[in-house]
C-alpha atoms as a PDB file:
ATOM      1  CA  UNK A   1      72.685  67.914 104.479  1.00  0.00           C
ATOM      2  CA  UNK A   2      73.386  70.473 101.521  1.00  0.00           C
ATOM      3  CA  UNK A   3      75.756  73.208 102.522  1.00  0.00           C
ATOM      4  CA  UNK A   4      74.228  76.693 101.986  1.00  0.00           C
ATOM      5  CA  UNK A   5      77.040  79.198  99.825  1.00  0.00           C
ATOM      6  CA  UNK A   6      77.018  82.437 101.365  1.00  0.00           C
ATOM      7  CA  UNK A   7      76.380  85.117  99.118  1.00  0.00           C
ATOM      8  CA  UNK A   8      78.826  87.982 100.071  1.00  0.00           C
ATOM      9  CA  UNK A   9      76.382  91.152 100.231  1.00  0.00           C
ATOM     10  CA  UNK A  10      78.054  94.499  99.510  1.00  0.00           C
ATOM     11  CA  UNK A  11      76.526  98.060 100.208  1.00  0.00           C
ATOM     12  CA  UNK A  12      75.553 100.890  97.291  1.00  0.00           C
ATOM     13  CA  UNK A  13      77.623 103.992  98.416  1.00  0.00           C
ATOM     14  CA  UNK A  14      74.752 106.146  97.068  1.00  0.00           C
ATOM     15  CA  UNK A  15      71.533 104.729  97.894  1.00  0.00           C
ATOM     16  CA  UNK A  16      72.826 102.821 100.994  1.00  0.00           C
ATOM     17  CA  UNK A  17      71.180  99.570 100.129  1.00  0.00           C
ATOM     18  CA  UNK A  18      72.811  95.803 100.863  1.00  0.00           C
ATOM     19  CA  UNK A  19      72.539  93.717  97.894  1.00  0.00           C
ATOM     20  CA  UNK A  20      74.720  90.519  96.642  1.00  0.00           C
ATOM     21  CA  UNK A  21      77.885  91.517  95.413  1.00  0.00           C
ATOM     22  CA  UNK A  22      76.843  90.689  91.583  1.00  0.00           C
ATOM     23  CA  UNK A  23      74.276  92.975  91.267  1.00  0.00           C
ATOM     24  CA  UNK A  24      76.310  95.800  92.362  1.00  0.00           C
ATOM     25  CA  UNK A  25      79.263  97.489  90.282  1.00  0.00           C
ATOM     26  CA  UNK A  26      83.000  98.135  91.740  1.00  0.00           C
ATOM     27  CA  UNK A  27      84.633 101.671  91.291  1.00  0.00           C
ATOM     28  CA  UNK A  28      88.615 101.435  92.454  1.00  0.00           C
ATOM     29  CA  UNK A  29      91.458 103.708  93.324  1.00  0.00           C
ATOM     30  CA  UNK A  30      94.546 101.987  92.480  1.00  0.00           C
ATOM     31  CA  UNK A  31      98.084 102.920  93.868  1.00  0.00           C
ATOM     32  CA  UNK A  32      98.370 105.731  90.974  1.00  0.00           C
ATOM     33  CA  UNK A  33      95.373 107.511  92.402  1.00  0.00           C
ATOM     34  CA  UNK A  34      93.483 106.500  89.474  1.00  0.00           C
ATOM     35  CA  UNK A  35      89.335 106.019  89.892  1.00  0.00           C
ATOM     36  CA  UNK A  36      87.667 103.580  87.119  1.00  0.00           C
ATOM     37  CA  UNK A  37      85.155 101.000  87.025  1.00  0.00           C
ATOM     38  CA  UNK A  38      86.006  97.277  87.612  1.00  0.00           C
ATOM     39  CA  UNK A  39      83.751  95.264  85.268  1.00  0.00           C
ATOM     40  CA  UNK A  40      85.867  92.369  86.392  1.00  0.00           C
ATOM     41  CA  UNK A  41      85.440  93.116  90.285  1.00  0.00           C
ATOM     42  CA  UNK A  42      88.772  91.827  90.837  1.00  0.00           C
ATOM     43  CA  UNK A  43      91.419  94.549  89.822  1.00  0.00           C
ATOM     44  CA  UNK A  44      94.006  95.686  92.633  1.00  0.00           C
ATOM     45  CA  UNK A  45      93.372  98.637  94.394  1.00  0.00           C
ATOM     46  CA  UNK A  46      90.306  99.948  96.824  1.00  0.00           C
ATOM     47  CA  UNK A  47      87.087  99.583  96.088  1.00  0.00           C
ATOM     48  CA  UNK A  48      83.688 100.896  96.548  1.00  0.00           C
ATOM     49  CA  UNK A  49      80.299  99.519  95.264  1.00  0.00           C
ATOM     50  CA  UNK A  50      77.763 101.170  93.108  1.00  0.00           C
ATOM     51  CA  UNK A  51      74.485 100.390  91.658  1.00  0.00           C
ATOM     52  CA  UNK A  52      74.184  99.803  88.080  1.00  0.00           C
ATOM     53  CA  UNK A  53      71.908 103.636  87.614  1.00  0.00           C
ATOM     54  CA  UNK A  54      73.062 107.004  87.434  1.00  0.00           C
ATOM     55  CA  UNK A  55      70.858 108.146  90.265  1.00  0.00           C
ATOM     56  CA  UNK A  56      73.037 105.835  92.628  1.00  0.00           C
ATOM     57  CA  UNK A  57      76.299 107.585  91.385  1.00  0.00           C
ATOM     58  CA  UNK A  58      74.533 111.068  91.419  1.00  0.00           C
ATOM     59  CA  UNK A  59      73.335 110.363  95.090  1.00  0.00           C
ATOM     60  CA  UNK A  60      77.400 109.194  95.883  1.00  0.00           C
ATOM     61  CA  UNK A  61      78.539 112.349  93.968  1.00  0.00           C
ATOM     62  CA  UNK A  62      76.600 114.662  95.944  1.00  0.00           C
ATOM     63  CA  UNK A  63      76.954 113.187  99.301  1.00  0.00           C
ATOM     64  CA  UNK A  64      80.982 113.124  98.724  1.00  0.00           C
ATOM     65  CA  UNK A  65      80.744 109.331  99.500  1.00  0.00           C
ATOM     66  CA  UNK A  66      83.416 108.357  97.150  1.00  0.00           C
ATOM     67  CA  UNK A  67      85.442 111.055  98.509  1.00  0.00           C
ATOM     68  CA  UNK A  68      85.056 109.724 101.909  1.00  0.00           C
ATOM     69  CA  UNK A  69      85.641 106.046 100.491  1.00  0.00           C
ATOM     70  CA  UNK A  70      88.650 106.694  98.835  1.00  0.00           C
ATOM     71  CA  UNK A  71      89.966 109.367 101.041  1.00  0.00           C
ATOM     72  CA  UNK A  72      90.676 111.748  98.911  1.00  0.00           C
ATOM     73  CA  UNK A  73      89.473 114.915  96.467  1.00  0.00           C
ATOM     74  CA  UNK A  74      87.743 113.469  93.325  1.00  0.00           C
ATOM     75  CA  UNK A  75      88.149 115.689  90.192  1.00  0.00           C
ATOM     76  CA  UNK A  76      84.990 116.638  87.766  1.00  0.00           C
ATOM     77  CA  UNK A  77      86.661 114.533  85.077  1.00  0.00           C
ATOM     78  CA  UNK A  78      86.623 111.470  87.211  1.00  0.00           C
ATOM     79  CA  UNK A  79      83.263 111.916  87.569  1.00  0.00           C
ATOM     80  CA  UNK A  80      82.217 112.565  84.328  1.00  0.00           C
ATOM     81  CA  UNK A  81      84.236 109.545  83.374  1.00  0.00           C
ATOM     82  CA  UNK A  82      82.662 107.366  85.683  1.00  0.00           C
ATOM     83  CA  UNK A  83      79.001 108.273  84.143  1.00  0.00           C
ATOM     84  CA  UNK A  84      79.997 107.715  80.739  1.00  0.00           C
ATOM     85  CA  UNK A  85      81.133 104.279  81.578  1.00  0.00           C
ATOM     86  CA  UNK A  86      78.429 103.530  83.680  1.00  0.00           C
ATOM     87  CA  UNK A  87      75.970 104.499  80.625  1.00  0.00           C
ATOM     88  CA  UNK A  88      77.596 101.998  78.190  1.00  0.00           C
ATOM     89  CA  UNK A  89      76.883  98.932  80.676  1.00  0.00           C
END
C-alpha cells in the first residue's frame, strides 16, 4: 500500500483561508526585528503566511494581523516594502 505525503497546509493571515504551504508566501521577523519576505520559506526567524495578491496583504494590513503575528508595531516602510516585493513575484 502507497503511503500518502501529507501536505503541510498553512493559513493566509489576511483572507483567513488554509491552503498547502507552496501556494502561500512567508513574511519573517528575524531576531533584529527585521520584516521581509522569504522566497526560500526557510530563513530563521518567525513567520507568517500570505497569499501571493495585494488584497491578502491589504486585508492583513488593515486588520493589524501581522502586528498581532509578530507581536509588535509594524512601521509604514515595512509595509510599503513588503508590497513592492510582493509586486515583483
Amino acid at each position: 500500500m502507497a503511503k500518502i505525503k501529507k501536505v503541510p497546509m498553512r493559513k493566509c493571515i489576511g483572507c483567513g483561508n488554509s491552503k498547502p504551504k507552496k501556494e502561500l508566501i512567508r513574511i519573517v521577523k528575524n531576531k533584529d526585528n527585521e520584516i521581509f519576505l522569504d522566497k526560500t520559506g526557510k530563513k530563521n526567524g518567525r513567520g507568517a503566511y500570505i497569499c501571493f495578491n495585494e488584497e491578502c496583504l491589504e486585508k492583513a494590513i488593515k486588520s493589524k494581523a501581522l502586528n498581532r503575528a509578530f507581536e509588535m508595531e509594524i512601521k509604514e516602510e515595512t509595509y510599503n516594502d513588503l508590497f513592492n516585493s510582493l509586486k515583483q513575484e
